[in-house]
Protein backbone atom coordinates (compact mmCIF):
# COMPACT_ATOMS: atom_id res chain seq x y z
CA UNK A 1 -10.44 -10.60 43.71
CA UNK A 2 -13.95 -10.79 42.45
CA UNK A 3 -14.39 -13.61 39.68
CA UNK A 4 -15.54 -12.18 36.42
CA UNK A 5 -17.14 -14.25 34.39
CA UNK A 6 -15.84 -15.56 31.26
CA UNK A 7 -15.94 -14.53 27.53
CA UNK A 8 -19.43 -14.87 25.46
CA UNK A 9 -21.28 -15.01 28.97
CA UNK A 10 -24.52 -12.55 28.52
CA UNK A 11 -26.37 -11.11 31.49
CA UNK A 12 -28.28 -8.33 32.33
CA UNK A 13 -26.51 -5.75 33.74
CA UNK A 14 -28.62 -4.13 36.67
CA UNK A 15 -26.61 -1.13 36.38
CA UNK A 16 -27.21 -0.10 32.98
CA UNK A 17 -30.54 -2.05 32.09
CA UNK A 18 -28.59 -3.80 29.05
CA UNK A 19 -27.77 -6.92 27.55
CA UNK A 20 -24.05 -7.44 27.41
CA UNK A 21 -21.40 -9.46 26.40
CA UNK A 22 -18.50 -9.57 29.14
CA UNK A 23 -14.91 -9.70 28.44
CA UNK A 24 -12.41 -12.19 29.16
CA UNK A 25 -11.60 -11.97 32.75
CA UNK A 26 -11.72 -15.52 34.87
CA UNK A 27 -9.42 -15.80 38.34
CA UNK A 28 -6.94 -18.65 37.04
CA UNK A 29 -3.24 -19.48 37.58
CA UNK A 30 -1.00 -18.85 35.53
CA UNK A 31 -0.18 -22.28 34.50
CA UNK A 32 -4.08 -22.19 33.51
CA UNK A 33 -2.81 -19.08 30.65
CA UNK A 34 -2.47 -21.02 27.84
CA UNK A 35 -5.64 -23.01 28.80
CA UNK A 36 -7.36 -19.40 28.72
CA UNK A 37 -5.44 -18.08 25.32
CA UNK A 38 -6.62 -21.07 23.39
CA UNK A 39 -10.24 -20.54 24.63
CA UNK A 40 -9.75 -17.26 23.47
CA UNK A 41 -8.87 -18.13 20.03
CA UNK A 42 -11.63 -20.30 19.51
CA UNK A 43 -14.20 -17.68 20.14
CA UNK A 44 -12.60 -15.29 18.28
CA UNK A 45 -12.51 -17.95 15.42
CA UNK A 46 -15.75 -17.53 15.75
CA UNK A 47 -15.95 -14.27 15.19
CA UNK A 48 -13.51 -14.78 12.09
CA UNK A 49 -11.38 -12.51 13.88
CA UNK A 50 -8.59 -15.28 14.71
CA UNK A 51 -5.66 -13.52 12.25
CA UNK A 52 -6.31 -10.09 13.05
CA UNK A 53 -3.07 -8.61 14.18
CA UNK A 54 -4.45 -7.68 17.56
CA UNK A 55 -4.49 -10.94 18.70
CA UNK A 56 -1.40 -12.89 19.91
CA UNK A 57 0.64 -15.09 18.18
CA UNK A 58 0.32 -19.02 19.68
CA UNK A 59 2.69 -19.73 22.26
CA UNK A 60 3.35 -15.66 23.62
CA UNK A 61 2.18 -14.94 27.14
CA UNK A 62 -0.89 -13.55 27.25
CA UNK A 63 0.68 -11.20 29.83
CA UNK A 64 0.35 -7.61 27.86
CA UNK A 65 -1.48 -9.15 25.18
CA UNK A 66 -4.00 -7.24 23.33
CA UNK A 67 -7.32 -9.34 22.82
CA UNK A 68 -10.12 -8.52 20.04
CA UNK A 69 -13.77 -8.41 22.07
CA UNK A 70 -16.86 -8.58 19.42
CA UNK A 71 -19.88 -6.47 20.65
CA UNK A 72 -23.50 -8.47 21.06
CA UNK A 73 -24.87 -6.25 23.43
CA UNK A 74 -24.87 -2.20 23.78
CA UNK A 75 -22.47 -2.52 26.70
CA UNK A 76 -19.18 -4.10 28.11
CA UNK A 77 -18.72 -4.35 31.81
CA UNK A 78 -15.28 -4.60 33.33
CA UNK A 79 -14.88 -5.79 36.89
CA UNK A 80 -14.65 -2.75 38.24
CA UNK A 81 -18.74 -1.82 36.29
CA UNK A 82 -19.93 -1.39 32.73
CA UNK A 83 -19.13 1.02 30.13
CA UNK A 84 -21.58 2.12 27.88
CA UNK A 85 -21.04 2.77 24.04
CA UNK A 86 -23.65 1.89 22.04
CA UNK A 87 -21.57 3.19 18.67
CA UNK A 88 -18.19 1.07 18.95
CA UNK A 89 -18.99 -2.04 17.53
CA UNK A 90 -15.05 -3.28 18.75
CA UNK A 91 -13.11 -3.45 21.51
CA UNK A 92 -9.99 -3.78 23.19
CA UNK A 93 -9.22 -5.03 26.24
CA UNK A 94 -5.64 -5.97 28.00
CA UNK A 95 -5.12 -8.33 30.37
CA UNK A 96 -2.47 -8.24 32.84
CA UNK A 97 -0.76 -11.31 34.73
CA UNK A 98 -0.55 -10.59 38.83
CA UNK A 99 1.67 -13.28 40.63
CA UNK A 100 -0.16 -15.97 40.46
CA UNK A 101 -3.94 -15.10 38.89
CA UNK A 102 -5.26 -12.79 36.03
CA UNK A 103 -5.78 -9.52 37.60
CA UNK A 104 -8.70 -8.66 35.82
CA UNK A 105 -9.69 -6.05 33.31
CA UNK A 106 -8.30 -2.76 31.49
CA UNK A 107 -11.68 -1.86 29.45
CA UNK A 108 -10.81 0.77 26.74
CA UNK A 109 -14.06 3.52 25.88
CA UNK A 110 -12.37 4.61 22.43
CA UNK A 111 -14.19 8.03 23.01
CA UNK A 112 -12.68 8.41 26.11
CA UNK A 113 -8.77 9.29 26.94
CA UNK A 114 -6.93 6.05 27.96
CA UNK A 115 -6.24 7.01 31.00
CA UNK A 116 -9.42 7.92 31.45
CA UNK A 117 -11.13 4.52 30.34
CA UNK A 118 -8.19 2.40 32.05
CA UNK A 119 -5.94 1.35 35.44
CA UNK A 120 -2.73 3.13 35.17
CA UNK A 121 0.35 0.81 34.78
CA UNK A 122 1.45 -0.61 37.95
CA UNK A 123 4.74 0.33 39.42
CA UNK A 124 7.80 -0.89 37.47
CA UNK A 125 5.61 -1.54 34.34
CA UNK A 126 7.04 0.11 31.43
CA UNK A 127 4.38 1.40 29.02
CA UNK A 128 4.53 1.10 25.08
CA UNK A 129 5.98 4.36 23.30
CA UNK A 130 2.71 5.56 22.57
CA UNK A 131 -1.07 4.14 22.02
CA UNK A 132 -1.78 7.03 19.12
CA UNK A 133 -5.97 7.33 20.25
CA UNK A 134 -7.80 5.29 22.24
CA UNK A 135 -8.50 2.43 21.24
CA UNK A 136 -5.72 1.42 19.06
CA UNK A 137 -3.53 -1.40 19.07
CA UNK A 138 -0.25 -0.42 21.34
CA UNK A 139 3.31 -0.41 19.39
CA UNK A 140 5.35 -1.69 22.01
CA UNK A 141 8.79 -1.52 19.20
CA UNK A 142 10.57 1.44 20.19
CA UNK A 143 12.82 0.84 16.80
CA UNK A 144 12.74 -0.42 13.72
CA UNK A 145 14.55 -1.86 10.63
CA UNK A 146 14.50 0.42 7.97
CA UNK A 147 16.37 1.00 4.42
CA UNK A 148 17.13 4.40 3.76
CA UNK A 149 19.80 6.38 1.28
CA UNK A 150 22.08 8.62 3.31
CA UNK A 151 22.91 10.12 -0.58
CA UNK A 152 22.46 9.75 -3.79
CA UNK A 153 24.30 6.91 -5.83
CA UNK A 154 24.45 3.73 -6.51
CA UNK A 155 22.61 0.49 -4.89
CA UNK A 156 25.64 0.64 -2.42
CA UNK A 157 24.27 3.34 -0.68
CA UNK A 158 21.45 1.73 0.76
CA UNK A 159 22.35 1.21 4.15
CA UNK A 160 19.54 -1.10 6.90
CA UNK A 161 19.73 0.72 9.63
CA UNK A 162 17.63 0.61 13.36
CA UNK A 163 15.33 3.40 13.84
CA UNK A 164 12.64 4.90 15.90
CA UNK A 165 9.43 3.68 14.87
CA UNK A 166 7.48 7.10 13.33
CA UNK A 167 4.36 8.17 15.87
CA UNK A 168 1.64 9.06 13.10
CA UNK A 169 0.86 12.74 13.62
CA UNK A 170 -2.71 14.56 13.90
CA UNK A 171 -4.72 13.31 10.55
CA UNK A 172 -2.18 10.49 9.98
CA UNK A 173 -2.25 6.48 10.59
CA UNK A 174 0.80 4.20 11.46
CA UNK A 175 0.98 1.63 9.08
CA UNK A 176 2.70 -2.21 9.75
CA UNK A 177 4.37 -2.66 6.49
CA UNK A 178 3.57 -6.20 4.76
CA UNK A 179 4.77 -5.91 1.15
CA UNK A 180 6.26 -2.97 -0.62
CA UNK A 181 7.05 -3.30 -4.49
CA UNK A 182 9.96 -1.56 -6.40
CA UNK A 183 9.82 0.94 -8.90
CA UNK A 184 11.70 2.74 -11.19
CA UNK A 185 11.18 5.90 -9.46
CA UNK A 186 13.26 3.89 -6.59
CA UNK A 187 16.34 3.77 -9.18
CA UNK A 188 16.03 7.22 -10.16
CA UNK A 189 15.46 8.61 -6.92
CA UNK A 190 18.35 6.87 -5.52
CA UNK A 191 20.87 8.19 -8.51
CA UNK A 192 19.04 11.73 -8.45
CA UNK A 193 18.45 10.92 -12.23
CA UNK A 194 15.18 13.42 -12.58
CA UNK A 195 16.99 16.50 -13.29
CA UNK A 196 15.08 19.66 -13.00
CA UNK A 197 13.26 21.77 -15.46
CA UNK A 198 16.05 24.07 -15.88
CA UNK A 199 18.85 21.49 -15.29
CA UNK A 200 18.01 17.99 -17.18
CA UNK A 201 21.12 16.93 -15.50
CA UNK A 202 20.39 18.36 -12.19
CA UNK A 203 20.38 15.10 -8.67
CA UNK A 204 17.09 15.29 -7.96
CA UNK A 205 14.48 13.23 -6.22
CA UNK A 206 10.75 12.16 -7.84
CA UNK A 207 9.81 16.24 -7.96
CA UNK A 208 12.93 18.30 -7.06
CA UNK A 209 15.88 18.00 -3.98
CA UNK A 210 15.06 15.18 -1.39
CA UNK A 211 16.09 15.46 2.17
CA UNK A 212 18.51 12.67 3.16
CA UNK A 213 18.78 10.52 4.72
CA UNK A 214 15.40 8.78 2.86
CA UNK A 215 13.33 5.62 3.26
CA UNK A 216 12.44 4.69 -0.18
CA UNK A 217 9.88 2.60 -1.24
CA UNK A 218 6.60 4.15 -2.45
CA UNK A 219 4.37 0.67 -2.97
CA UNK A 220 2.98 -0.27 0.90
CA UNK A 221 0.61 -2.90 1.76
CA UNK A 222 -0.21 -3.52 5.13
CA UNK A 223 -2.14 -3.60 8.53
CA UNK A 224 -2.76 -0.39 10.56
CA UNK A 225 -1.08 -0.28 13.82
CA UNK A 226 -2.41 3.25 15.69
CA UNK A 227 -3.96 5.91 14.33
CA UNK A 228 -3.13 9.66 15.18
CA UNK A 229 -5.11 12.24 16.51
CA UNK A 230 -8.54 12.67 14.94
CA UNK A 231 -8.36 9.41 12.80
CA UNK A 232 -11.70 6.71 13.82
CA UNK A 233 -9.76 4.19 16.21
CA UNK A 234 -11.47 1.61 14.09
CA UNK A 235 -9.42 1.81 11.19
CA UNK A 236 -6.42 -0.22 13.69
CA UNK A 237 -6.23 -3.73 12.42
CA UNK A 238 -7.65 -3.03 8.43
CA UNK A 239 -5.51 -4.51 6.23
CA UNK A 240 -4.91 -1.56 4.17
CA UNK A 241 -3.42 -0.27 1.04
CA UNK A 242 -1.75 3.29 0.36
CA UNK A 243 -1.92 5.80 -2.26
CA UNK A 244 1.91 6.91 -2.45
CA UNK A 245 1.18 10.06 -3.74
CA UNK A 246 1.52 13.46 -1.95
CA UNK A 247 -1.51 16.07 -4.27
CA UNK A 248 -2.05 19.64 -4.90
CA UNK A 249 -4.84 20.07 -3.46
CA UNK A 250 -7.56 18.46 -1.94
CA UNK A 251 -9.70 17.32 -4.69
CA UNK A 252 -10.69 14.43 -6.73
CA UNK A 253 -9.03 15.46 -9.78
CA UNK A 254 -6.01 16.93 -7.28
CA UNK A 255 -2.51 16.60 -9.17
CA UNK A 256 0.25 14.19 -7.53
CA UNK A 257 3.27 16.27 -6.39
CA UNK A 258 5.17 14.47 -4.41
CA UNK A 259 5.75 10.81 -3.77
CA UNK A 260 6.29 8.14 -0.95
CA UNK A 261 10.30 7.06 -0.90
CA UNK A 262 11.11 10.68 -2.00
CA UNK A 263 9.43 13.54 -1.05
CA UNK A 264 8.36 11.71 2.75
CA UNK A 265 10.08 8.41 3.88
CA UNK A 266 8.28 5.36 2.08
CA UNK A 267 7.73 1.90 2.95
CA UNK A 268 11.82 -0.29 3.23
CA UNK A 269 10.69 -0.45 6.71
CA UNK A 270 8.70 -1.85 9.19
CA UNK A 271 6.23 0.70 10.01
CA UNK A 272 5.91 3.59 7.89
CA UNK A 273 3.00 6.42 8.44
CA UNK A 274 0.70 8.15 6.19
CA UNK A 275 -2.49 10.57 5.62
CA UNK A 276 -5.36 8.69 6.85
CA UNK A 277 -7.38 9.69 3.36
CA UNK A 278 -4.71 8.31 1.10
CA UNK A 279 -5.13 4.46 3.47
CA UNK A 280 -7.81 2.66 1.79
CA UNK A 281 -9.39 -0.24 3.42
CA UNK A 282 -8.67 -3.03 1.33
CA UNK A 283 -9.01 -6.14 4.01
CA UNK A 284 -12.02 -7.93 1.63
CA UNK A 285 -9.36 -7.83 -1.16
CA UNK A 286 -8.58 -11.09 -2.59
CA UNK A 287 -5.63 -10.50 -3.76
CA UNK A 288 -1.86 -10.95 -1.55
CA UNK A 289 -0.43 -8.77 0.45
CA UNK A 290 2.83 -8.90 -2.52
CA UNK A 291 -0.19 -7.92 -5.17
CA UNK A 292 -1.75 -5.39 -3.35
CA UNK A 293 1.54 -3.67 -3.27
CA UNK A 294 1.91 -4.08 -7.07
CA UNK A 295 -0.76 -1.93 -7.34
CA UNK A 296 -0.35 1.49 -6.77
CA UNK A 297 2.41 3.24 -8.78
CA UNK A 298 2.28 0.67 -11.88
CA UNK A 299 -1.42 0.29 -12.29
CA UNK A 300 -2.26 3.63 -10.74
CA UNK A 301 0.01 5.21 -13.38
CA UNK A 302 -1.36 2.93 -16.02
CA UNK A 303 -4.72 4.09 -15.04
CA UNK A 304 -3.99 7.50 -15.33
CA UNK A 305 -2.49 7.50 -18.67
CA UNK A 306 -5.21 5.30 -19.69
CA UNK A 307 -7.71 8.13 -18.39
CA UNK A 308 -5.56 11.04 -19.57
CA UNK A 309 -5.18 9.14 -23.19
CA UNK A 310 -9.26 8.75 -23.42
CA UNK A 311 -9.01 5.47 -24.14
CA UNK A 312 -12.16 3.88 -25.24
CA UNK A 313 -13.68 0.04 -26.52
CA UNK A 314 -12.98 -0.56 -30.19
CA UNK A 315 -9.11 2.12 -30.49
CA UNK A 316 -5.94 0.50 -30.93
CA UNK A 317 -3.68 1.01 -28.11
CA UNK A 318 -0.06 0.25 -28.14
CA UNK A 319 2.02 -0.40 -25.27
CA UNK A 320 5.71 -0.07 -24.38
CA UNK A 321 7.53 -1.61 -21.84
CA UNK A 322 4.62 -3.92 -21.71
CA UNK A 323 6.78 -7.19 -20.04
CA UNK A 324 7.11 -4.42 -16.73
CA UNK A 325 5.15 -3.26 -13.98
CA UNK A 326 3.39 -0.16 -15.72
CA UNK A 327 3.30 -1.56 -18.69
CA UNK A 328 1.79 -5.41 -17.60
CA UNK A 329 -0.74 -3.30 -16.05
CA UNK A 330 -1.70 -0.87 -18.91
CA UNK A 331 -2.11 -4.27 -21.16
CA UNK A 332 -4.34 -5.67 -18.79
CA UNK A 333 -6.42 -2.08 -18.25
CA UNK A 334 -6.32 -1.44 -21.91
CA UNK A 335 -7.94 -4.60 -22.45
CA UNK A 336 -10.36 -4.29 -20.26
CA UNK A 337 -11.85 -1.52 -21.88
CA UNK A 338 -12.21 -2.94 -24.80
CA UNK A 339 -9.36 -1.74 -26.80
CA UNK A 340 -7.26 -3.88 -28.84
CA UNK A 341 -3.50 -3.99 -27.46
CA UNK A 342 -0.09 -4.36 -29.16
CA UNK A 343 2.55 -4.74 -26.57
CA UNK A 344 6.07 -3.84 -27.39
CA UNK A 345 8.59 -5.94 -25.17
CA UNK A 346 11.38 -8.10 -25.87
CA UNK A 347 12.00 -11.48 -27.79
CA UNK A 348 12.03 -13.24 -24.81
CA UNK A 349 8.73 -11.81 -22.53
CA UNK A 350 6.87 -11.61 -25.47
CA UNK A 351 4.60 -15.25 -24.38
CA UNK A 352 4.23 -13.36 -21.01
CA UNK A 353 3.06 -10.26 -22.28
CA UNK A 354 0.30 -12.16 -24.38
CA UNK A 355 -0.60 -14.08 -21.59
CA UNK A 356 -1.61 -11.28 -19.47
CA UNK A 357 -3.91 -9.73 -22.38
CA UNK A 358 -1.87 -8.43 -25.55
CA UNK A 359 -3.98 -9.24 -28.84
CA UNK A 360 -0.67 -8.35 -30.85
CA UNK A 361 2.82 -8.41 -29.46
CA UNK A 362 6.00 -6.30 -31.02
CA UNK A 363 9.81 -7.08 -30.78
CA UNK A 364 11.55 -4.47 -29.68
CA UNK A 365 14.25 -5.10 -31.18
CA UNK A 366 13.10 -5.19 -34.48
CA UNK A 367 11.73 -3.14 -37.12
CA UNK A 368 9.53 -1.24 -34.94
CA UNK A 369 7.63 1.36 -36.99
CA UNK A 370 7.15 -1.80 -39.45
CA UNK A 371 6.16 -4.24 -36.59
CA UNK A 372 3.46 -1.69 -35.42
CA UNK A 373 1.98 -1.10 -38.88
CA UNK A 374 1.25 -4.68 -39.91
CA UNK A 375 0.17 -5.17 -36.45
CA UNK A 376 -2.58 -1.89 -36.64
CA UNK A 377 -2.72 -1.14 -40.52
CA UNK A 378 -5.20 1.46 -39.77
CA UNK A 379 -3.45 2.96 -37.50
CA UNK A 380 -3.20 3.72 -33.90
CA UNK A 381 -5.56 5.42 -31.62
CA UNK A 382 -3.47 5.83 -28.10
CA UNK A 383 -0.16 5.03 -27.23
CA UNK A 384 0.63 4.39 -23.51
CA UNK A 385 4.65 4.77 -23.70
CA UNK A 386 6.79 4.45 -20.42
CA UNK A 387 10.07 4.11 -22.78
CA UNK A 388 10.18 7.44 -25.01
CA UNK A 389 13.14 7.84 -26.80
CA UNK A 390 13.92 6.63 -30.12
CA UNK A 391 10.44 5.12 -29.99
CA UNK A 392 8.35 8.47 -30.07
CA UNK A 393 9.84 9.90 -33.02
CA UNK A 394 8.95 6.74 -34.85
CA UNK A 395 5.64 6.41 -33.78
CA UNK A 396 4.16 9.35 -33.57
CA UNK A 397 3.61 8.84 -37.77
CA UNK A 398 1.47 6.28 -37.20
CA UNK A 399 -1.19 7.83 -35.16
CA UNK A 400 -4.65 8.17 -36.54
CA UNK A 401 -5.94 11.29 -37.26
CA UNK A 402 -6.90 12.55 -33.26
CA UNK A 403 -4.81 10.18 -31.66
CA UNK A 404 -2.88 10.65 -28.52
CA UNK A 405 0.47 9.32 -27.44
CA UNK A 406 0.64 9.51 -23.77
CA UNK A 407 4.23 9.39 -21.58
CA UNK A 408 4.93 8.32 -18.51
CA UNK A 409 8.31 7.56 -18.48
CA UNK A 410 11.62 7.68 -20.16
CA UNK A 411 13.67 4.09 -20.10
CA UNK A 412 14.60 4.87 -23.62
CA UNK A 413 15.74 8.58 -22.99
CA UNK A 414 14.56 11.77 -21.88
CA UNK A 415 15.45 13.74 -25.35
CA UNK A 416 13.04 13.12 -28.31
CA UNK A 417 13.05 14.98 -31.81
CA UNK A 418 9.82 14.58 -34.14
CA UNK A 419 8.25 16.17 -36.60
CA UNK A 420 5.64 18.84 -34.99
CA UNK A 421 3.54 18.57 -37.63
CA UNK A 422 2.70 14.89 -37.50
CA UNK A 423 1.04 16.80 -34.64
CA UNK A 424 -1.13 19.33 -35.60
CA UNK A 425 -1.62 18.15 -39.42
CA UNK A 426 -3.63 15.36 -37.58
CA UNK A 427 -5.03 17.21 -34.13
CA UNK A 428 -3.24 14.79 -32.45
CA UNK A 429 -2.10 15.21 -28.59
CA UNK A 430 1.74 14.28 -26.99
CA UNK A 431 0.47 13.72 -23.39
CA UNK A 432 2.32 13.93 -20.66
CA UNK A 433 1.07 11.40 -17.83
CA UNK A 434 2.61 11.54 -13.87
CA UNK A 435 0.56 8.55 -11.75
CA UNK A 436 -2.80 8.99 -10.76
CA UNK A 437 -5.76 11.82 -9.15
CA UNK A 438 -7.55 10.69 -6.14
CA UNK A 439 -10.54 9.21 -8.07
CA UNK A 440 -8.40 6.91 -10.35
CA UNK A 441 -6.86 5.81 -7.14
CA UNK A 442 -10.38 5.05 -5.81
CA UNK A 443 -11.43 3.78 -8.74
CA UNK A 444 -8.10 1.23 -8.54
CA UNK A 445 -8.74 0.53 -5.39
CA UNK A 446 -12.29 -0.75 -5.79
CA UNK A 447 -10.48 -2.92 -8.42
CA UNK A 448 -8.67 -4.74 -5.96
CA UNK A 449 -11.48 -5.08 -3.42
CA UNK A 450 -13.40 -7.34 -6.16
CA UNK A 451 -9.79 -8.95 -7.32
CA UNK A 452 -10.62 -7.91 -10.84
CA UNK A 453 -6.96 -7.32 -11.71
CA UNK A 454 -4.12 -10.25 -11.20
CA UNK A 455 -0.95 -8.35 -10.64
CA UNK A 456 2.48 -10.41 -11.56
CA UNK A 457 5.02 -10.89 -9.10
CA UNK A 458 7.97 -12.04 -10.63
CA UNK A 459 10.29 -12.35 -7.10
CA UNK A 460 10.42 -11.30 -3.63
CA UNK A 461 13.25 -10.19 -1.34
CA UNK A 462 14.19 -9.96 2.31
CA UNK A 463 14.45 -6.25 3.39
CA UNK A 464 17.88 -6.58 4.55
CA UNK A 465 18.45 -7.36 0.24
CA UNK A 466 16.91 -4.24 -0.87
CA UNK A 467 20.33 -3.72 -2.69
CA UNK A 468 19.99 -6.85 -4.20
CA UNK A 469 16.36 -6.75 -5.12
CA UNK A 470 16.84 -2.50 -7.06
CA UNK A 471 19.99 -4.88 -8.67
CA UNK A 472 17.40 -7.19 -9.95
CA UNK A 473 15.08 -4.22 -11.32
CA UNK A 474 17.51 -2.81 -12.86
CA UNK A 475 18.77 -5.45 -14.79
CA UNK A 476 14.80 -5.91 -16.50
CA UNK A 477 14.98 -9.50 -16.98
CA UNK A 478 12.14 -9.87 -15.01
CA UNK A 479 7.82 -9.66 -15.66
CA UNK A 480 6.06 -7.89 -13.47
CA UNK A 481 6.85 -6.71 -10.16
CA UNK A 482 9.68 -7.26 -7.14
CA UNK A 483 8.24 -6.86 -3.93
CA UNK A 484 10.40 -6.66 -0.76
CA UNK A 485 9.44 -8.25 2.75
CA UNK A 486 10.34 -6.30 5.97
């Protein structure tokens, strides 16, 4: 076997008439492998590329591993002659263990098939389920663990069960699952407790009947494994985070219908897919992998009610609910515009709630309609109300003249009574508010790329205690979010 030579070495390629950096590839035993992994490592270090998921953990064989090569040059050259791409800026090669010495080279040309751009697998090899497009990282897990509901009921019902790890269709990405977070909508959707517009007490998932058996979970952050047909091969390895929500249409304004966990199988597993527009790239992101997936049904809905509401520096916004995840989010977003915030929470979250941004903070269990008037005595401007109930019909009085009261939820029940003309006496709005459009998700997501929010995470399960963990939710004696670990 020809020697190659080793990783970072330039020369001039005779062939091609380009500069190029060649890929790992040196005739070595195999007691020299872990020699050649660590040298590996360190230039990839280098590179700052020593934690991205393509490259092995310490200690596996680098037998089938999958090795990160940087471009310097406008060419890579394999031992069997270059290929040129002067686009990809990334590669991946895999090196294969022969008897005794490193066999050499499978060069991947992401614009090429693989089979096209590598050796075939030698006799008695057993290739990974699939490689999505070229140039993404292989999947060798056939299965995986996943939670999933088999029926609606109660947390008993959630059964971890071994399944076939989803291939991401054409337009979709396979996603590794790092954190997901719970939400209500994972309570309800597991009871059926939505109802339907002509049956309040009808089982229903998020938006009508869900297919079972369902992986819930709506909240995923994570790395991308493969990528489906026509997705760019360079999104594998991003650390990513993804919009749960399934739209209308197409546009930025485009109205969520659907949702991760109900309407499509969510993220209680190890891999889950998902449209390649709805995966943002957020691997810059400051923020945890557990606060990255606090972000995108609490603050996105927080964003949107803040949006829908019009809220704007110098109103009065009250919050409900404000000690959970929604409702820690629209305190911080509310404040951030400028408005000043009266949270509504209970005796003993209130220090919590003021912590994260509250100017004024509200017992819940109190005189309410009192509470809120000493607390704005002119009034309120917006209400951003995940409870309903009880509370609407006593706040709805207190809204200044063109004020809006937006909902996006019911904790406190889904049947209110008021007095219609505390509406249109005062041209005020009752607004109903379901997540987020495409641009408030963008908009959210560029929030987490410069860490300008600081979700809570009050506790973290295993995934085999997703049971455990909806238990915990449930019982609302935490502040902030529960995130679950696969």
């Amino acid at each position: 076997m020809r020697k190659i030579a080793g990783l970072g070495e330039r020369r001039h390629d005779p062939e091609t008439g380009v500069e190029c950096l060649l890929a790992v590839g040196v005739r070595e035993t195999r007691d020299r492998a872990v020699g050649i992994e660590r040298h590996v490592r360190e230039r990839l270090a280098r590179r700052r590329l020593a934690h991205h998921p393509a490259v092995p953990r310490a200690g596996v064989p680098l037998a089938e591993a999958v090795l990160d090569v940087v471009r310097v040059g406008d060419a890579e050259v394999g031992e069997r002659g270059p290929i040129v791409d002067p686009v990809v800026r990334t590669r991946r090669t895999q090196v294969e263990l022969s008897g005794a010495d490193l066999d050499g080279l499978h060069v991947v040309n992401p614009r090429t098939s693989w089979g096209a751009a590598a050796r075939k697998p030698r006799p008695g090899r057993t290739p990974p389920r699939y490689r999505g497009r070229m140039g993404t990282e292989p999947v060798a897990a056939r299965t995986m663990r996943a939670v999933r509901i088999p029926r609606h009921g109660g947390p008993e019902v959630l059964e971890l069960v071994s399944v076939p790890v989803p291939r991401p269709e054409r337009g979709e990405v396979l996603v590794k699952v790092s954190a997901v977070a719970l939400n209500n909508t994972d309570l309800w959707t597991r009871e059926g407790a939505y109802g339907s517009a002509g049956d309040p007490g009808a089982l229903s998932g998020w938006r009508g009947p869900i297919g079972f058996p369902r992986i819930q979970g709506a909240d995923v952050a994570g790395h991308v494994a493969a990528v489906g047909d026509g997705v760019d091969a360079e999104l594998v390895g991003a650390r990513v985070l993804v919009d749960p929500a399934i739209y209308d249409s197409d546009g930025p304004d485009a109205n969520p219908v659907g949702l991760m966990g109900s309407e499509r199988d969510g993220g209680y597993a190890e891999y889950v897919t998902a449209p390649a527009e709805r995966v943002h790239d957020v691997t810059a992101s400051p923020l945890t992998d557990d606060q990255l997936a606090s972000l995108p049904t609490a603050y996105g809905t927080a964003l949107g009610m803040a949006e829908r509401g019009c809220l704007r520096a110098g109103e009065t916004a009250v919050v409900s609910g404000a000690s959970g995840g929604v409702g820690l989010a629209a305190v911080q977003i509310a404040r951030a515009r400028g408005a000043t915030v009266v949270a509504i929470s209970s005796a003993g979250k209130l220090d919590a709630v003021r912590d994260a941004g509250a100017d004024h903070v509200v017992d819940r269990a109190g005189d309410l309609p009192a509470q809120l008037r000493d607390a704005a005595p002119d009034g309120i401007d917006v209400g951003l109300d995940v409870v309903a109930g009880e509370l609407v019909t006593q706040a709805l009085p207190l809204l200044r003249e063109g004020g809006r009261w937006v909902v996006a939820g019911a904790l406190g029940g889904y049947e209110v009574a008021f007095d219609i003309r505390r509406l249109y006496l005062h041209n005020a709005r009752l607004v109903g508010s379901a997540m987020h459009t495409p641009a408030q998700f963008e908009q959210l997501v560029e929030t987490a790329r410069r860490g300008d929010v600081a979700p809570v995470v009050s506790a973290t399960f295993p995934l085999d205690r997703a049971a455990d963990a909806q238990r915990a939710l449930a019982r609302r004696g935490h502040v902030g979010k529960i995130v679950l670990h696969p």
